[in-house]
C-alpha atoms as a PDB file:
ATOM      1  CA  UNK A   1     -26.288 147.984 124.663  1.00  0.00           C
ATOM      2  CA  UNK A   2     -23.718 150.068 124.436  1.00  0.00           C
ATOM      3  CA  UNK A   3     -20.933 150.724 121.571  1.00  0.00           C
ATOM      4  CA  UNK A   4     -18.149 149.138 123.062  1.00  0.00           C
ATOM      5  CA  UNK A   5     -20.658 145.398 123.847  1.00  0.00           C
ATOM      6  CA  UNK A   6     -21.988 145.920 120.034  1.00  0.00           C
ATOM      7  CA  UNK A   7     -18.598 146.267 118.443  1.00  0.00           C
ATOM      8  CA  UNK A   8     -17.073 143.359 120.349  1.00  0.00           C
ATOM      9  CA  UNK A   9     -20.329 141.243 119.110  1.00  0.00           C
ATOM     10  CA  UNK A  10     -19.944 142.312 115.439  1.00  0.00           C
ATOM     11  CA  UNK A  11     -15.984 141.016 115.834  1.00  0.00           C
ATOM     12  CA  UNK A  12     -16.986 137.602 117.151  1.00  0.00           C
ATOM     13  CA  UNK A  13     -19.374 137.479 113.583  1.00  0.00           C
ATOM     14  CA  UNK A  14     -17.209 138.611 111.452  1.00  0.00           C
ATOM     15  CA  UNK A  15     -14.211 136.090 112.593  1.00  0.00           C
ATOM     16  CA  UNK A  16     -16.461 133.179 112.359  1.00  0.00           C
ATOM     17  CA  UNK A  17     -17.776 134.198 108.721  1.00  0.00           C
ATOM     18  CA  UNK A  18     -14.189 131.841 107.283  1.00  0.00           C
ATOM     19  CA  UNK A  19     -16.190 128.788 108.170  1.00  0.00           C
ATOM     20  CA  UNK A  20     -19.040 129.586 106.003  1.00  0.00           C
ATOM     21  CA  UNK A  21     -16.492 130.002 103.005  1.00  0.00           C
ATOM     22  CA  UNK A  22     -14.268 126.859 103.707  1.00  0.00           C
ATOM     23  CA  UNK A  23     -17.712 124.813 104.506  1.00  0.00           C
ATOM     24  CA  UNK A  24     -18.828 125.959 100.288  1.00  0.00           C
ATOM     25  CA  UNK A  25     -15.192 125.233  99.152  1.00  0.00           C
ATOM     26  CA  UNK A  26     -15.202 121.685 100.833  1.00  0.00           C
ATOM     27  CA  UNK A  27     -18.730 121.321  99.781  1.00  0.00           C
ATOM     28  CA  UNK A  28     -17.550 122.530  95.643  1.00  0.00           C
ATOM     29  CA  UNK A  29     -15.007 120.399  95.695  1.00  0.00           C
ATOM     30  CA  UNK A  30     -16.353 116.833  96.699  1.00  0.00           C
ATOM     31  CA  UNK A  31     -19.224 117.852  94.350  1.00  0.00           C
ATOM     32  CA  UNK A  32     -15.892 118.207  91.753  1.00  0.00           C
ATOM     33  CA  UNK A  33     -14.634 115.047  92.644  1.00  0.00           C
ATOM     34  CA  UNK A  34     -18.096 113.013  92.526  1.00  0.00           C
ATOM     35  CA  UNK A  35     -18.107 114.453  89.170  1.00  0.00           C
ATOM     36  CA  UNK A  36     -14.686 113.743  88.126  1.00  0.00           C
ATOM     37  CA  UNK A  37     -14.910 109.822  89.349  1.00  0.00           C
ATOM     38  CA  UNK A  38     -18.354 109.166  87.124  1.00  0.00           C
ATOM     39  CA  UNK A  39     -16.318 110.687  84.399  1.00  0.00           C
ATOM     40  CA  UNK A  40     -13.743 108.529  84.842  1.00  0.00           C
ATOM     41  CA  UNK A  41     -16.236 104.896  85.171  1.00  0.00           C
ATOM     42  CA  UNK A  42     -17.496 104.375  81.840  1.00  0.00           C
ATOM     43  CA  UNK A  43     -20.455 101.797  81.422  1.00  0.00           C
ATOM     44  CA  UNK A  44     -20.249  99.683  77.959  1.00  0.00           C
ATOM     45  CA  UNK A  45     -23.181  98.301  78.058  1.00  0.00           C
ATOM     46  CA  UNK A  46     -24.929 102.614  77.952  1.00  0.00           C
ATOM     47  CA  UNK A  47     -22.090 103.369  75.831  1.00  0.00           C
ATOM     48  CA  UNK A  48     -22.555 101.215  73.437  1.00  0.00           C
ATOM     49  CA  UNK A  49     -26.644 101.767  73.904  1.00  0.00           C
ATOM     50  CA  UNK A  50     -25.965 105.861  73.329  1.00  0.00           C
ATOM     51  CA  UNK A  51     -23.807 104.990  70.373  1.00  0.00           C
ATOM     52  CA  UNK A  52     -26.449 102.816  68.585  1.00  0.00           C
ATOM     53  CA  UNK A  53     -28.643 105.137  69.209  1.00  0.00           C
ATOM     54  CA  UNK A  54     -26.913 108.082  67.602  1.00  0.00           C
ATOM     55  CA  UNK A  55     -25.963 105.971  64.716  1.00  0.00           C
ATOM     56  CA  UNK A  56     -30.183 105.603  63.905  1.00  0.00           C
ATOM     57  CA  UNK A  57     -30.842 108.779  64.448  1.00  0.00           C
ATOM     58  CA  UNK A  58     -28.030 110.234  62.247  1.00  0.00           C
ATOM     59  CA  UNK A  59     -28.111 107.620  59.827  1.00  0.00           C
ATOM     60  CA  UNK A  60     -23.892 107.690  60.087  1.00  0.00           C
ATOM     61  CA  UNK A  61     -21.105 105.408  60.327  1.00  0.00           C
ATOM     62  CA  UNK A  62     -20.654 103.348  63.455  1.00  0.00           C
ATOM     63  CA  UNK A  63     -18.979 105.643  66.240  1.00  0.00           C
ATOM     64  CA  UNK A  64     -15.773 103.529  67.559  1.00  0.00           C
ATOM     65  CA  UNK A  65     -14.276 104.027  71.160  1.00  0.00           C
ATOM     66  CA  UNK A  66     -10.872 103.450  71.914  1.00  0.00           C
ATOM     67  CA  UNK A  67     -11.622 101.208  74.414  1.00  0.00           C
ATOM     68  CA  UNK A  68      -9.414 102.295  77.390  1.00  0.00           C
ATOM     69  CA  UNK A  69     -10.256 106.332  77.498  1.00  0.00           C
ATOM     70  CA  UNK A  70     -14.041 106.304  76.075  1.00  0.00           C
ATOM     71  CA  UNK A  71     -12.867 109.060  73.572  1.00  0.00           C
ATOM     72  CA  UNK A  72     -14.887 109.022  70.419  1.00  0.00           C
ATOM     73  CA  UNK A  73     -12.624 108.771  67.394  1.00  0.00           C
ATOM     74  CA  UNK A  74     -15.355 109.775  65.227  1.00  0.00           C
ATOM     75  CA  UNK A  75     -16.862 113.079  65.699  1.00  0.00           C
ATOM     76  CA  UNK A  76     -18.595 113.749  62.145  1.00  0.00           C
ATOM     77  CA  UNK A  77     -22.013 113.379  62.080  1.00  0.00           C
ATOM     78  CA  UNK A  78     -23.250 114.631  58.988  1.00  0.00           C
ATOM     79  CA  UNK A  79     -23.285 113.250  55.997  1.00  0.00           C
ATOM     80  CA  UNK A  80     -21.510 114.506  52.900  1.00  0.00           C
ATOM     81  CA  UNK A  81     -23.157 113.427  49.390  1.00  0.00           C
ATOM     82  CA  UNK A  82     -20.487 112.078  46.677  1.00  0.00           C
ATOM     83  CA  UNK A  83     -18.230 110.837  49.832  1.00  0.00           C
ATOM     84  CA  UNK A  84     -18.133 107.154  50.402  1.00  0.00           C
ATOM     85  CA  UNK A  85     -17.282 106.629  54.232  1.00  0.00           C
ATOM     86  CA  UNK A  86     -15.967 104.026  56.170  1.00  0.00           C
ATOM     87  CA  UNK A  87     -18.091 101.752  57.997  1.00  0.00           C
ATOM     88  CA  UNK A  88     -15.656 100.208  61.100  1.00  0.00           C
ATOM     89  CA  UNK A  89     -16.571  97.550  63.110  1.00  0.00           C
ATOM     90  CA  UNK A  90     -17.384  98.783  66.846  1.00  0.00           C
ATOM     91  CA  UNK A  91     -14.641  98.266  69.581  1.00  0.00           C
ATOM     92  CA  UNK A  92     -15.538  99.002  73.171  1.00  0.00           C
ATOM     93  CA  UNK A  93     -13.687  97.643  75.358  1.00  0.00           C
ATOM     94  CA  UNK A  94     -10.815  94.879  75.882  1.00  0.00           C
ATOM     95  CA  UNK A  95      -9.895  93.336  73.060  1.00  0.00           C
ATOM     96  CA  UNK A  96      -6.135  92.801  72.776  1.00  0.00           C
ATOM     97  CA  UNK A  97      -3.987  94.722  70.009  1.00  0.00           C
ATOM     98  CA  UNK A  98      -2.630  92.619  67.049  1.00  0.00           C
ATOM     99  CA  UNK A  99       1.268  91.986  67.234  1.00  0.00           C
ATOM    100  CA  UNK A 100       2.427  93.072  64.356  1.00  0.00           C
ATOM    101  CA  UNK A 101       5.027  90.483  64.173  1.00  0.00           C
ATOM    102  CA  UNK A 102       2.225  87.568  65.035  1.00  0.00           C
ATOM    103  CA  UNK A 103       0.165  89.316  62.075  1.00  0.00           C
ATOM    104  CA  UNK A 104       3.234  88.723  59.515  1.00  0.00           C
ATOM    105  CA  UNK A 105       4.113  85.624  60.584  1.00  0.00           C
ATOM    106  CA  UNK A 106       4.289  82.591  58.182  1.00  0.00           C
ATOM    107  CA  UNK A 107       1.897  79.830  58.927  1.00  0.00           C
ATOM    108  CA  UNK A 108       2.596  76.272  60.230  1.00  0.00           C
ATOM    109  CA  UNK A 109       2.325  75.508  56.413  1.00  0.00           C
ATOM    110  CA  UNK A 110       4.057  77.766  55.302  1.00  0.00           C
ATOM    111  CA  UNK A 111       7.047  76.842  57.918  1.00  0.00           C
ATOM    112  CA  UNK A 112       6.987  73.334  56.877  1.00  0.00           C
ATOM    113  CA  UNK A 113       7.615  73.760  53.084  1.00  0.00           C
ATOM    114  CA  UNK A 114      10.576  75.865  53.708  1.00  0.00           C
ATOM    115  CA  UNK A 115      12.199  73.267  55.802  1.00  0.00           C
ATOM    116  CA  UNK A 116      11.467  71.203  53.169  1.00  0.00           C
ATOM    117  CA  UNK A 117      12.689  73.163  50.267  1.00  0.00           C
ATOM    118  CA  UNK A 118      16.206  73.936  52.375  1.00  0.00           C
ATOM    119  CA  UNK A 119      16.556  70.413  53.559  1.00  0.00           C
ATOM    120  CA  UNK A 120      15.931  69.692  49.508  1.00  0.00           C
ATOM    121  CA  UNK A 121      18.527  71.961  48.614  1.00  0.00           C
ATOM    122  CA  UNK A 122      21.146  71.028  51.020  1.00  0.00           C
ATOM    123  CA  UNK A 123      20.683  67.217  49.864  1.00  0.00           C
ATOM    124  CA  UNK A 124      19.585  66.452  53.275  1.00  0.00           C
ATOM    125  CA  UNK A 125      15.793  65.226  52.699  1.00  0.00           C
ATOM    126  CA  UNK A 126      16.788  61.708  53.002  1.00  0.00           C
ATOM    127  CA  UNK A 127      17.945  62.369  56.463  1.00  0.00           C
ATOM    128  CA  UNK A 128      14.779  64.094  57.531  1.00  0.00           C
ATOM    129  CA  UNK A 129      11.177  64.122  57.506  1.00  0.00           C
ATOM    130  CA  UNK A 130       8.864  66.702  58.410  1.00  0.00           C
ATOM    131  CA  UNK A 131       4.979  67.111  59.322  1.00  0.00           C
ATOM    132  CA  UNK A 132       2.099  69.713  60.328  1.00  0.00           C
ATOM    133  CA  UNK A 133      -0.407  69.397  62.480  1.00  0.00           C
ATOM    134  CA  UNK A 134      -2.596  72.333  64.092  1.00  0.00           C
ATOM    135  CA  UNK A 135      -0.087  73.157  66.609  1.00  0.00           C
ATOM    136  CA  UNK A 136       3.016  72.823  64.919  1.00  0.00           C
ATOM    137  CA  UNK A 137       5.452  71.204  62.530  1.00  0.00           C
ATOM    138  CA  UNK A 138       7.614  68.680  63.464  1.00  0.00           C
ATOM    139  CA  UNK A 139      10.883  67.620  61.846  1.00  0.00           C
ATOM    140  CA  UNK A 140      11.885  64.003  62.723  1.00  0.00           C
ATOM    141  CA  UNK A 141      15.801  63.293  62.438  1.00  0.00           C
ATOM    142  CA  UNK A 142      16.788  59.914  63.141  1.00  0.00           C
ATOM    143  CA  UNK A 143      18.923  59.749  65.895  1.00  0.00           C
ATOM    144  CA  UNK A 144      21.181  57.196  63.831  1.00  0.00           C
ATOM    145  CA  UNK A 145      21.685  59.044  61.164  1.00  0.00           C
ATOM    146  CA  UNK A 146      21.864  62.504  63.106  1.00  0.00           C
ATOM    147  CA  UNK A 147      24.574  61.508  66.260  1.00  0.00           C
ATOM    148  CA  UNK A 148      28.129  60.039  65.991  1.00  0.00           C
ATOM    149  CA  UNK A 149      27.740  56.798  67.594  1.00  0.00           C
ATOM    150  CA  UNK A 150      24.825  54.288  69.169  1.00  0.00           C
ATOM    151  CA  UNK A 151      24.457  55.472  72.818  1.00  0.00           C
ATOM    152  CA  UNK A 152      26.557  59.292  72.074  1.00  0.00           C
ATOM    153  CA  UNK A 153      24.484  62.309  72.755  1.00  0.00           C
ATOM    154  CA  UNK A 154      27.201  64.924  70.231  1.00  0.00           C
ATOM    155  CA  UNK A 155      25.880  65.410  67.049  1.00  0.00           C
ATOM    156  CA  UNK A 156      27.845  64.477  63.719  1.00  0.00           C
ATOM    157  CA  UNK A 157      28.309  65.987  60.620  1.00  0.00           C
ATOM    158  CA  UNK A 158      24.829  64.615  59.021  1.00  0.00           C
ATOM    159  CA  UNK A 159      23.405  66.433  62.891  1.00  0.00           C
ATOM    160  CA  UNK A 160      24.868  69.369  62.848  1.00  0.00           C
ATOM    161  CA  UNK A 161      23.752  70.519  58.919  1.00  0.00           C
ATOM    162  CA  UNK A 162      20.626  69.274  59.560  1.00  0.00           C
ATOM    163  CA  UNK A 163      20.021  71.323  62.625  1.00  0.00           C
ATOM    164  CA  UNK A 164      21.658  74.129  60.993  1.00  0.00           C
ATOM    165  CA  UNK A 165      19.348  74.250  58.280  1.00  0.00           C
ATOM    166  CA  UNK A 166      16.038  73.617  60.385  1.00  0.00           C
ATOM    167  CA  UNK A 167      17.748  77.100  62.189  1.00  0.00           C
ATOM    168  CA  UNK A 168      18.085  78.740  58.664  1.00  0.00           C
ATOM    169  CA  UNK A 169      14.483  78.763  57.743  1.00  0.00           C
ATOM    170  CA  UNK A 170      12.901  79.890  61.360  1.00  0.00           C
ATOM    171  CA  UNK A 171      15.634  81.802  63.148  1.00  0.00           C
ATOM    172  CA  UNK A 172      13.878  85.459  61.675  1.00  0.00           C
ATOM    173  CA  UNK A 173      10.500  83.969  63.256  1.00  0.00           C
ATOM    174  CA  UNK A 174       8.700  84.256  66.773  1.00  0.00           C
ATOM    175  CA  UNK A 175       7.692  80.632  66.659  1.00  0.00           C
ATOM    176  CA  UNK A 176       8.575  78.781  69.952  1.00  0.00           C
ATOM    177  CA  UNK A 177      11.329  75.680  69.133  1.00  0.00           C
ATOM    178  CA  UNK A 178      10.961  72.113  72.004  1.00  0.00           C
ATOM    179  CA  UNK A 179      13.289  69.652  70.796  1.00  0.00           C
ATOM    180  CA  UNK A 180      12.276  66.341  71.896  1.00  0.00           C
ATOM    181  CA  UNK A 181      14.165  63.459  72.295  1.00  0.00           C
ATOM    182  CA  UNK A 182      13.448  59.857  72.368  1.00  0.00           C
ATOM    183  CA  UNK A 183      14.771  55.885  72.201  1.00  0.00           C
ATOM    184  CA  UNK A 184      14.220  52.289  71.638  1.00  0.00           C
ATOM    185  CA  UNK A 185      13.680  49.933  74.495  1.00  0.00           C
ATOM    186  CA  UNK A 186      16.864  48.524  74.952  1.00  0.00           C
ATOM    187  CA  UNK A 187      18.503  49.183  78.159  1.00  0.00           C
ATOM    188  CA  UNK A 188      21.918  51.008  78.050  1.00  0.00           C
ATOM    189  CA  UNK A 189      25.438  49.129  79.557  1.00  0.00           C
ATOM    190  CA  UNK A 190      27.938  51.122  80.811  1.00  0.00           C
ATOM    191  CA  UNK A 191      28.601  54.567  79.137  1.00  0.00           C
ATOM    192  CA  UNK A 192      28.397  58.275  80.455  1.00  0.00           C
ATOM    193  CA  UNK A 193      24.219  57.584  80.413  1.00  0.00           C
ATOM    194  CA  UNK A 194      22.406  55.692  82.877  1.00  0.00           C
ATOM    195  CA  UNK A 195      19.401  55.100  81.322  1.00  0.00           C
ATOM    196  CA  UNK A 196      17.431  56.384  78.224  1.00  0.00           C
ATOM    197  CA  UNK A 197      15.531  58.913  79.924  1.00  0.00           C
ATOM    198  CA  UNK A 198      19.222  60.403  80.389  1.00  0.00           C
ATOM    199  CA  UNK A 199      19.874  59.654  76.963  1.00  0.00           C
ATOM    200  CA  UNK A 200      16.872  61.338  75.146  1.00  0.00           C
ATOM    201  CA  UNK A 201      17.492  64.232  77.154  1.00  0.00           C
ATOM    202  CA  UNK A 202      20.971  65.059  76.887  1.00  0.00           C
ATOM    203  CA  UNK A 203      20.479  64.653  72.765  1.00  0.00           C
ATOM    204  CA  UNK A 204      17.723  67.115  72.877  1.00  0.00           C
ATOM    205  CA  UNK A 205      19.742  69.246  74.865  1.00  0.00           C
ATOM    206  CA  UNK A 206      22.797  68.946  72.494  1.00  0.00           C
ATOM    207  CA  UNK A 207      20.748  70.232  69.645  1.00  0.00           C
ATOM    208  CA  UNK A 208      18.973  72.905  71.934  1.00  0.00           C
ATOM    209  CA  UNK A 209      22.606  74.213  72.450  1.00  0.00           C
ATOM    210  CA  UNK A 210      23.387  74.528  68.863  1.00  0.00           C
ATOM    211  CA  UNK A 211      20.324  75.994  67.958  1.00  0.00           C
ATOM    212  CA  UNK A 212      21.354  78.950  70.580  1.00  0.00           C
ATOM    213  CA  UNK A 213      25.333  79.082  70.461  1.00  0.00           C
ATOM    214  CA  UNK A 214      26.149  78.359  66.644  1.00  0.00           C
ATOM    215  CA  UNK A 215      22.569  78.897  65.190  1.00  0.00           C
ATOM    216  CA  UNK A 216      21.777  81.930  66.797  1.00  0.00           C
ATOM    217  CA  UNK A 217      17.984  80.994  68.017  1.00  0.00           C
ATOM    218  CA  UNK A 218      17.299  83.047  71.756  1.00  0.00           C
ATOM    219  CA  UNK A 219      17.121  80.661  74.682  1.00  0.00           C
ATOM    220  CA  UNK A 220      14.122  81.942  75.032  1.00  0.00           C
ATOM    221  CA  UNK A 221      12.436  80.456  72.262  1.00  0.00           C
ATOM    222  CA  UNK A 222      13.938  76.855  73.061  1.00  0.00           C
ATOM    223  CA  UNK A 223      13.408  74.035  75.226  1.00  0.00           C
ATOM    224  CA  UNK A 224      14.957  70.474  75.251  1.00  0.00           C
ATOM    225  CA  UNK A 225      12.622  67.323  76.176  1.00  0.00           C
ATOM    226  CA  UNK A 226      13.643  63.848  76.803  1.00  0.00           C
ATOM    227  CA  UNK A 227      11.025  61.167  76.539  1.00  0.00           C
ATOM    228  CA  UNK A 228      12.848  58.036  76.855  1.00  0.00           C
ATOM    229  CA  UNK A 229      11.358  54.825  75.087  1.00  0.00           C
ATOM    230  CA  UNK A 230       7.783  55.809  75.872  1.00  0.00           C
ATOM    231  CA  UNK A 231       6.575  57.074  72.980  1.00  0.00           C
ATOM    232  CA  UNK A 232       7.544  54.602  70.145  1.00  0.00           C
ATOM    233  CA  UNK A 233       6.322  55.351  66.433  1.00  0.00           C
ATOM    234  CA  UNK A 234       7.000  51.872  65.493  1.00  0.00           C
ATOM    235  CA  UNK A 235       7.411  48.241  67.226  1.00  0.00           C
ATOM    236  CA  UNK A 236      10.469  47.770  69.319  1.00  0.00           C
ATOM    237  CA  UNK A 237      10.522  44.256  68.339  1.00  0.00           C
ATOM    238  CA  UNK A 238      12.570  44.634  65.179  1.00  0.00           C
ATOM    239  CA  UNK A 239      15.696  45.884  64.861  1.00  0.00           C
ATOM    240  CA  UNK A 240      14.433  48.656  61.853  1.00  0.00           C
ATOM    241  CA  UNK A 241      11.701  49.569  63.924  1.00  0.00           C
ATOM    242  CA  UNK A 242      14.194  49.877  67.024  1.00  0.00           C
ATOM    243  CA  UNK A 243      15.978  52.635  64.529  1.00  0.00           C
ATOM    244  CA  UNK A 244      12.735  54.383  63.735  1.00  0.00           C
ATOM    245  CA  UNK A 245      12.201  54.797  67.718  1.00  0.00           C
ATOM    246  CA  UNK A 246      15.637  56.500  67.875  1.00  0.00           C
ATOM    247  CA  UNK A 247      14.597  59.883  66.986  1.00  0.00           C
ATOM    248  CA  UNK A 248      14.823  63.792  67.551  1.00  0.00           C
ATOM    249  CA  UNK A 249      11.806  66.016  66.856  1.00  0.00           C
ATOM    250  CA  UNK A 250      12.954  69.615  66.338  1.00  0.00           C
ATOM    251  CA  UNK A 251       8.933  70.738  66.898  1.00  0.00           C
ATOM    252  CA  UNK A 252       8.245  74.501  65.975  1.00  0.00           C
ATOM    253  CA  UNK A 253       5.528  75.621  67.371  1.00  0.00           C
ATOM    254  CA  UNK A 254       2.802  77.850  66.458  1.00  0.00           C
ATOM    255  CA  UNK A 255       2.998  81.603  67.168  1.00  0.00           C
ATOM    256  CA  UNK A 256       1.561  81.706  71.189  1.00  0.00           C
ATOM    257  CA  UNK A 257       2.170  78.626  71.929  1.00  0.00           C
ATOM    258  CA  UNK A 258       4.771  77.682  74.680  1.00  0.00           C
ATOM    259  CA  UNK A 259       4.705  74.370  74.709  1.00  0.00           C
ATOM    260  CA  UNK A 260       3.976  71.028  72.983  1.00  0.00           C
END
C-alpha cells in the first residue's frame, strides 16, 4: 500500500473519531438526567421507612422532612448528655400550613358573647337575640322591631345600631357573614314587593349593604339570603307568632366555612 492510500485511510479514521466522543457525551448525560429525575421523585412510604430506621439505630429525635423538597431539617445525630432535645412530630408530605389568622381567631363562642356584651352595652339586647351552634352564631333581629314599616325593606334607627354593632364586634375577623331573611305567611297587597320571597330578600340585602358601605365588612365576606315564609320558628296562626316569623339572621360563620 503505498504512502499516499495509507495517509488518506488514517484521515477517514481520524474524522470519524467525533462520533465516538459525542456518542459518550450523549450517553453521560441521559445517565445525568436518569439520575437527576430519581432525585427529584421522592417515595414517602421508603422515606419515612429510612427515617425510622435511622431514628432506632441512633437512638435520636425523629428526623422531619419538609414535605415538598425531601430536605432533612435535622442533621444531628449524636447525642449530647445534659441537653434535653426536641422530639417533633414527623411531617412528610401534604399537610396544609396553619393560617395564622385562622390560628388566632376567636371561636364561635367566643364571637357570640361579644355580640352579646356590645348589644348589652348599647341597650340593644331587647331588640336581639343571639345563638351558637357548631357552624356558627346567629343573631336574630326581628324584622318589626329592626325596619321602618310592615312590608319596607330600609332599616330604621333600632336596624341600623343593631347592625352596626353586630359589625363592631366581627369586622377585625375572617369569619364569613350570610344574612338571611325571612316572613310570615301573609301575602303582600300592592307595594314595591311582589311577594315575600322579594321581601326577605331585599331586607337581607339592605343589611348586607350596610354591613359593606357604612360598616366597613368586604363584600367578600357577605352574602344576602331571602327565604320567604318557609322556614317559620313559630305558628303563623297567631298574630305574635306571625311577628316572631318576621325576622333577619345576621349568621357569622365559622372560619372556612362559605356558606350556611
Amino acid at each position: 500500500m503505498s504512502s499516499r492510500l495509507r495517509h488518506h485511510h488514517e484521515e477517514e479514521g481520524n474524522s470519524e473519531r467525533w462520533l465516538l466522543t459525542y456518542a459518550d457525551m450523549i450517553t453521560l448525560l441521559l445517565a445525568l438526567f436518569v439520575v437527576l429525575f430519581a432525585l427529584s421523585t421522592i417515595n414517602n412510604k421508603k422515606f419515612l421507612e429510612l427515617k425510622l430506621g435511622l431514628t432506632k439505630t441512633f437512638n435520636q429525635s425523629p428526623i422531619t422532612s419538609s414535605g415538598s423538597n425531601g430536605l432533612l431539617q435535622q442533621t444531628d445525630l449524636t447525642s449530647h448528655p445534659g441537653i434535653s432535645q426536641d422530639r417533633s412530630t414527623v411531617n412528610v408530605g401534604h399537610a396544609a400550613p396553619i393560617n395564622a389568622s385562622q390560628s388566632q381567631s376567636p371561636s364561635l363562642a367566643q364571637i357570640s358573647q361579644q355580640i352579646d356584651q356590645a348589644l348589652a352595652q348599647s341597650n340593644l339586647s331587647q331588640y336581639a337575640s343571639t345563638s351558637v351552634s357548631t357552624r356558627a352564631v346567629t343573631v336574630q333581629v326581628l324584622a318589626d322591631k329592626a325596619f321602618f314599616a310592615v312590608d319596607s325593606a330600609n332599616l330604621g334607627v333600632v336596624g341600623d345600631q343593631v347592625v352596626d354593632t353586630i359589625a363592631g364586634v366581627i369586622r377585625a375577623d375572617p369569619n364569613n357573614v350570610a344574612v338571611e331573611g325571612y316572613t310570615d305567611n301573609q301575602p303582600i297587597y300592592g307595594g314595591p314587593y311582589s311577594s315575600n320571597w322579594e321581601l326577605s330578600a331585599a331586607r337581607a340585602a339592605d343589611v348586607v349593604e350596610r354591613l359593606n358601605a357604612v360598616d366597613g365588612l368586604p363584600m367578600t365576606r357577605l352574602q344576602a339570603i331571602g327565604y320567604g315564609q318557609t322556614h317559620p320558628i313559630a305558628s303563623n296562626a297567631t298574630p305574635a307568632g306571625q311577628a316572631e316569623n318576621r325576622r333577619i339572621d345576621v349568621v357569622v360563620l365559622g372560619v372556612g366555612r362559605t356558606g350556611p
